[in-house]
N, C-alpha and C. Protein backbone atom coordinates (compact mmCIF):
# COMPACT_ATOMS: atom_id res chain seq x y z
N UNK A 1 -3.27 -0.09 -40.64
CA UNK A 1 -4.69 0.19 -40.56
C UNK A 1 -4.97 1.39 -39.65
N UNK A 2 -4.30 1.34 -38.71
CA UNK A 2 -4.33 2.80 -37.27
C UNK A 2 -4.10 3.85 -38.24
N UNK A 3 -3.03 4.43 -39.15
CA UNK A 3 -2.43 5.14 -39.68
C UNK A 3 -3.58 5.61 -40.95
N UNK A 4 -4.72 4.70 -41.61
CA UNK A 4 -5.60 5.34 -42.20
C UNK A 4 -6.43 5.14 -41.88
N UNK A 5 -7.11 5.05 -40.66
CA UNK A 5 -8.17 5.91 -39.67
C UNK A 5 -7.79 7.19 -39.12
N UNK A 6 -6.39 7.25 -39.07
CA UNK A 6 -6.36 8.40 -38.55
C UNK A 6 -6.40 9.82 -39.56
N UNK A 7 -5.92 9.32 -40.41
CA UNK A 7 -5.76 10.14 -41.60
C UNK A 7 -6.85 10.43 -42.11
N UNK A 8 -8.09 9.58 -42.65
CA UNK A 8 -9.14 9.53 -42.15
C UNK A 8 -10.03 10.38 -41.44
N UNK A 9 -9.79 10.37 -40.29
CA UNK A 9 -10.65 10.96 -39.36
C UNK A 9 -10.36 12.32 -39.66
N UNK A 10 -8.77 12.60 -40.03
CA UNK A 10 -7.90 13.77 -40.19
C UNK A 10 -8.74 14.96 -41.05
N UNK A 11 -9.15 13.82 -42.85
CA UNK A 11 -9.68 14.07 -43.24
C UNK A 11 -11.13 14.72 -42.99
N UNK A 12 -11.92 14.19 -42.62
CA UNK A 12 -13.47 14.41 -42.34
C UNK A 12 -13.12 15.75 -41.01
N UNK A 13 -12.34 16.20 -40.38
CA UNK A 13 -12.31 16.84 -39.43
C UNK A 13 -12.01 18.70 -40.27
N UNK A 14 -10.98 18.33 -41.44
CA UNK A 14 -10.90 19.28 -42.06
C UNK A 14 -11.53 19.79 -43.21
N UNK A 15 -12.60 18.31 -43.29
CA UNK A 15 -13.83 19.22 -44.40
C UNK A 15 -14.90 19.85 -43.56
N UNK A 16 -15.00 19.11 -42.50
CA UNK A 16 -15.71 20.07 -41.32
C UNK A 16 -15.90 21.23 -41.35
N UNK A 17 -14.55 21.49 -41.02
CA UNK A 17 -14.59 22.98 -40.40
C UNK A 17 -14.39 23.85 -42.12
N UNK A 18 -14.06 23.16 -43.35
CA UNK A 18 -14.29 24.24 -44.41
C UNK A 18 -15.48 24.17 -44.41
N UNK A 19 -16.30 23.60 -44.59
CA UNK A 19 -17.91 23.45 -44.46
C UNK A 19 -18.25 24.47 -43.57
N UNK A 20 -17.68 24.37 -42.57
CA UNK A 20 -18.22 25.51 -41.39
C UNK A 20 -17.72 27.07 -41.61
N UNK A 21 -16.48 27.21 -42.57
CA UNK A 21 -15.83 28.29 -42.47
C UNK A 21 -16.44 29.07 -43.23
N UNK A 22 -17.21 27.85 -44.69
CA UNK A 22 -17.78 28.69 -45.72
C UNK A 22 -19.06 29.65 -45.00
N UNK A 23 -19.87 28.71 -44.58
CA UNK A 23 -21.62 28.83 -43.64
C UNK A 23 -21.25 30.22 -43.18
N UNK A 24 -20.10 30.54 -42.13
CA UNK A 24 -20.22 31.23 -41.55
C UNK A 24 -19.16 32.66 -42.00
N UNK A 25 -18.45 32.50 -43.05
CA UNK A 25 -17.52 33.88 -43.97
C UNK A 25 -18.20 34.80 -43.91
N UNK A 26 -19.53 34.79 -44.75
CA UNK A 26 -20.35 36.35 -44.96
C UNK A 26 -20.94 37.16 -43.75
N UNK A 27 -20.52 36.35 -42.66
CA UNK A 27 -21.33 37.07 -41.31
C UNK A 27 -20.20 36.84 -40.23
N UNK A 28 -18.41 36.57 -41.11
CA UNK A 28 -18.00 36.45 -39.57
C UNK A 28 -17.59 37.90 -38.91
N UNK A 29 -18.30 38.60 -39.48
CA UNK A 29 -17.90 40.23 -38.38
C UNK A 29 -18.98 40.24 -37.22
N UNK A 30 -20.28 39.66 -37.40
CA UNK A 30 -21.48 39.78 -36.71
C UNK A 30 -21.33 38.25 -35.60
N UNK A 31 -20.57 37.64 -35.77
CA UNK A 31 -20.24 36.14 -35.28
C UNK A 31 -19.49 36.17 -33.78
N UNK A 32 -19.75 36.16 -32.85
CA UNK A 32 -18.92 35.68 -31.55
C UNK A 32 -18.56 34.11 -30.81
N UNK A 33 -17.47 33.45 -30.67
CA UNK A 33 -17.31 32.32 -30.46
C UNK A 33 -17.96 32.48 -28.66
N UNK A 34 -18.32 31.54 -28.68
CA UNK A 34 -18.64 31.55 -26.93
C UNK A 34 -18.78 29.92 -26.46
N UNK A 35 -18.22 29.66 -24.90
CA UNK A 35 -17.98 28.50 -24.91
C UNK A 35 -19.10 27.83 -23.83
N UNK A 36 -19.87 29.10 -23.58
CA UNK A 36 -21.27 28.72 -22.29
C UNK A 36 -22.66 28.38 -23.75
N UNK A 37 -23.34 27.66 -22.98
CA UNK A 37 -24.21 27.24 -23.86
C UNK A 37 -25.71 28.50 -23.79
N UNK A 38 -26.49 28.20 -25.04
CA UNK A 38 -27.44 29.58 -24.59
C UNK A 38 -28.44 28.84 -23.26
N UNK A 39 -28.64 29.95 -22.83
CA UNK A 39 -29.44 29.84 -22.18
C UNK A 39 -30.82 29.77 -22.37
N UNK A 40 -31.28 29.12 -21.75
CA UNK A 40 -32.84 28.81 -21.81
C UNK A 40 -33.55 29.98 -21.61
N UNK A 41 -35.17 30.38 -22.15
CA UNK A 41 -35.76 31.65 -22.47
C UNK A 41 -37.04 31.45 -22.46
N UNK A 42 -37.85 32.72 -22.07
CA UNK A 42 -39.07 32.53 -22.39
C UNK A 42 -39.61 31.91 -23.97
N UNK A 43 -39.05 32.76 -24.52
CA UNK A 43 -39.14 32.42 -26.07
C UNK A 43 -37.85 32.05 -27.24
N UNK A 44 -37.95 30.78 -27.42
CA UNK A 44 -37.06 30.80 -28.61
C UNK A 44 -37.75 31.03 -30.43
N UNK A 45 -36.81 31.40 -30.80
CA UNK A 45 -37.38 31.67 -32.35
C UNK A 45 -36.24 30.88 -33.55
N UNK A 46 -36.41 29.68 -34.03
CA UNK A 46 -35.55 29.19 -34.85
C UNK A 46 -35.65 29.59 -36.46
N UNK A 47 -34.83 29.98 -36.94
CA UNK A 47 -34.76 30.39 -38.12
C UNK A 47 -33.99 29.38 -38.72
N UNK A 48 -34.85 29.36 -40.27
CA UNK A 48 -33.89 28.75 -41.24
C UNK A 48 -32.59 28.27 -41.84
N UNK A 49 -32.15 29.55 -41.71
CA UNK A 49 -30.84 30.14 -41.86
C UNK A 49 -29.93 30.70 -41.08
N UNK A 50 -28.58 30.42 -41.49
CA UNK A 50 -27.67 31.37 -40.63
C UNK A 50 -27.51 32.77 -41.38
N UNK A 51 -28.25 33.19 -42.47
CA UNK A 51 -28.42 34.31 -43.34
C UNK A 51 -29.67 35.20 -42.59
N UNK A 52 -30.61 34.65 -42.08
CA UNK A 52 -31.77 35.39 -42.07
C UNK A 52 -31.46 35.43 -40.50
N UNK A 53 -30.84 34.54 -39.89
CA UNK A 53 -30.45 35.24 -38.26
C UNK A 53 -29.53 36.38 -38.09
N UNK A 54 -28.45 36.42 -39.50
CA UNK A 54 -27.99 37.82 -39.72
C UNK A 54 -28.85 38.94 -39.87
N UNK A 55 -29.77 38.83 -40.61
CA UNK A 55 -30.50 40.01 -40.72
C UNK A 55 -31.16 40.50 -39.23
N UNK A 56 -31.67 39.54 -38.66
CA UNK A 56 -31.89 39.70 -37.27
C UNK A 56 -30.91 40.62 -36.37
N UNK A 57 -29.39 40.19 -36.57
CA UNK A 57 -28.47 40.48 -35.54
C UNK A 57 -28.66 42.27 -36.05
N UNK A 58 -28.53 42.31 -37.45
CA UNK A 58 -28.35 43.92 -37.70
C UNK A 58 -29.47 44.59 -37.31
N UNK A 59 -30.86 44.15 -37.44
CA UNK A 59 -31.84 44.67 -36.91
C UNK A 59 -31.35 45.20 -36.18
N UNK A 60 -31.10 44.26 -34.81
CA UNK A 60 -31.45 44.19 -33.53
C UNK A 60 -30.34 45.25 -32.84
N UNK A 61 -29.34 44.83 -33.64
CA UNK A 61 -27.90 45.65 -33.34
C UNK A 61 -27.06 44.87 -31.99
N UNK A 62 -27.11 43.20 -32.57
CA UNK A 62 -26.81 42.35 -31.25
C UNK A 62 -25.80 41.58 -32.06
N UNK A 63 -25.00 40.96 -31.65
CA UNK A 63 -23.79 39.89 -31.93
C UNK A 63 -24.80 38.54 -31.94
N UNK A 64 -24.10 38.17 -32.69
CA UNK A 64 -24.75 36.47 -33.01
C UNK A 64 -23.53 35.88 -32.30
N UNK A 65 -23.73 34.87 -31.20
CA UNK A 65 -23.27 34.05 -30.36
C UNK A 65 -22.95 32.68 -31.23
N UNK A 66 -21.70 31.72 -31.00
CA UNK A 66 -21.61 30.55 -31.42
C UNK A 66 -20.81 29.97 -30.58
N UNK A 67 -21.65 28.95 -30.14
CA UNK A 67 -21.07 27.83 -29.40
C UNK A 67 -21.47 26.29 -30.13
N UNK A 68 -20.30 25.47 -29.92
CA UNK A 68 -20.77 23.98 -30.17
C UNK A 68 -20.68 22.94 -29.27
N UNK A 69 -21.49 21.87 -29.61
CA UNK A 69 -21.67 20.43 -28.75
C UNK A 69 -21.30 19.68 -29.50
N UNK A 70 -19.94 18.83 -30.07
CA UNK A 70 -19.63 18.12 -30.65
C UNK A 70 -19.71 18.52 -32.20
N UNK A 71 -21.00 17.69 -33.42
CA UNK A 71 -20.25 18.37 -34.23
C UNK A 71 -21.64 19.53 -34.36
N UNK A 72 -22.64 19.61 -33.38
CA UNK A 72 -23.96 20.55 -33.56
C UNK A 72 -23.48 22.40 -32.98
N UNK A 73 -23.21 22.95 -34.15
CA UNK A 73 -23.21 24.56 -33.81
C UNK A 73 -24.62 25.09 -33.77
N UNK A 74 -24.44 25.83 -32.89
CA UNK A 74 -25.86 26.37 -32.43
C UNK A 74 -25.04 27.85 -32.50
N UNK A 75 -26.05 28.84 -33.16
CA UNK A 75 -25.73 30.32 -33.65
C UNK A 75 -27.21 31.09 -32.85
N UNK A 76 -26.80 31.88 -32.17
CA UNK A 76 -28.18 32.32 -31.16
C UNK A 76 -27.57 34.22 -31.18
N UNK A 77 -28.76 34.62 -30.86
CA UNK A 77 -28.79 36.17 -30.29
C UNK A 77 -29.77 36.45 -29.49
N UNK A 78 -29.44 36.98 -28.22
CA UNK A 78 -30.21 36.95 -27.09
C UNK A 78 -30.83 38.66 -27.07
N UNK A 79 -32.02 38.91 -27.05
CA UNK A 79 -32.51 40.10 -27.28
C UNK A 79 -33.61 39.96 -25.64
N UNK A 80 -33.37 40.60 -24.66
CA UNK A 80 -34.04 40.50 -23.45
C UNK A 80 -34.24 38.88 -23.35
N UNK A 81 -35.66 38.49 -23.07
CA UNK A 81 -35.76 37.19 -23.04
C UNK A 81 -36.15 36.57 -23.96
N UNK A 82 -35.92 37.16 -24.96
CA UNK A 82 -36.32 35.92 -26.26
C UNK A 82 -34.91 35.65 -26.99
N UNK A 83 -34.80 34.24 -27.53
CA UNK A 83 -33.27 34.03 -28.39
C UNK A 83 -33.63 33.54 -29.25
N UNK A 84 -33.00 34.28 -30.56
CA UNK A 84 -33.08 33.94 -32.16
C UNK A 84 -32.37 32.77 -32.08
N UNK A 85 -32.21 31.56 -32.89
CA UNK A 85 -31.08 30.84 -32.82
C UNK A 85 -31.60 30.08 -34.50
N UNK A 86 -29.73 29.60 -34.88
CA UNK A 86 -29.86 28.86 -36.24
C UNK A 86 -29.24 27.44 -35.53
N UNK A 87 -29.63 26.47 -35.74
CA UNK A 87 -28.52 25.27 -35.70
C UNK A 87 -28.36 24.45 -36.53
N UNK A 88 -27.26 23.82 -36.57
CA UNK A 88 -26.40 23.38 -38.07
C UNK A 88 -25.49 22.11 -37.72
N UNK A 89 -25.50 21.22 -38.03
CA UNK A 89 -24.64 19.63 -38.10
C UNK A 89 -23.46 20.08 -39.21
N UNK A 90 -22.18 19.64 -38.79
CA UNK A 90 -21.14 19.49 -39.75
C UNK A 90 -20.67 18.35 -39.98
C-alpha cells in the first residue's frame, strides 16, 4: 500500500510540473525563478493571465519574477511601486 501512494504522489507531482511547464514555455525567456516572495506595494494589479502579464513584461521591458508557496505560483513584475502579478494553482 506505501509503494502506491508513493507512486502516486510520484504521479500527481509530475503532471504538476508538465502543467506548469506547458503555462509557462511561450514566455520562458521573459520568466525568472526567484525564491524571496514579492513584496508588498502600493499598488497591486492582477491579471488574468500569465499571457497578458507577458505583454506587460515587454511593455515595460521588466523580467517576470516566479516564485512558489507550495503548489500556488505567483508570476509578478515589479515596475517602481506597483506589481503586475498572475497567480496559478497546480
Amino acid at each position: 500500500m506505501t509503494h502506491r501512494i508513493w507512486k502516486e504522489t510520484k504521479t500527481l507531482r509530475r503532471r504538476h510540473k508538465q502543467h506548469l511547464g506547458k503555462l509557462t514555455a511561450p514566455y520562458k525567456e521573459l520568466i525568472a525563478k526567484t525564491t524571496q516572495k514579492p513584496p508588498e506595494t502600493e499598488t497591486t494589479i492582477e491579471t488574468e493571465s500569465l499571457e497578458d502579464l507577458a505583454k506587460i513584461a515587454e511593455t515595460l521591458a521588466r523580467p517576470i519574477l516566479h516564485t512558489t508557496d507550495g503548489r500556488e505560483h505567483t508570476f509578478y513584475i515589479m515596475d517602481n511601486n506597483t506589481k503586475y502579478q498572475h497567480k496559478t494553482r497546480t
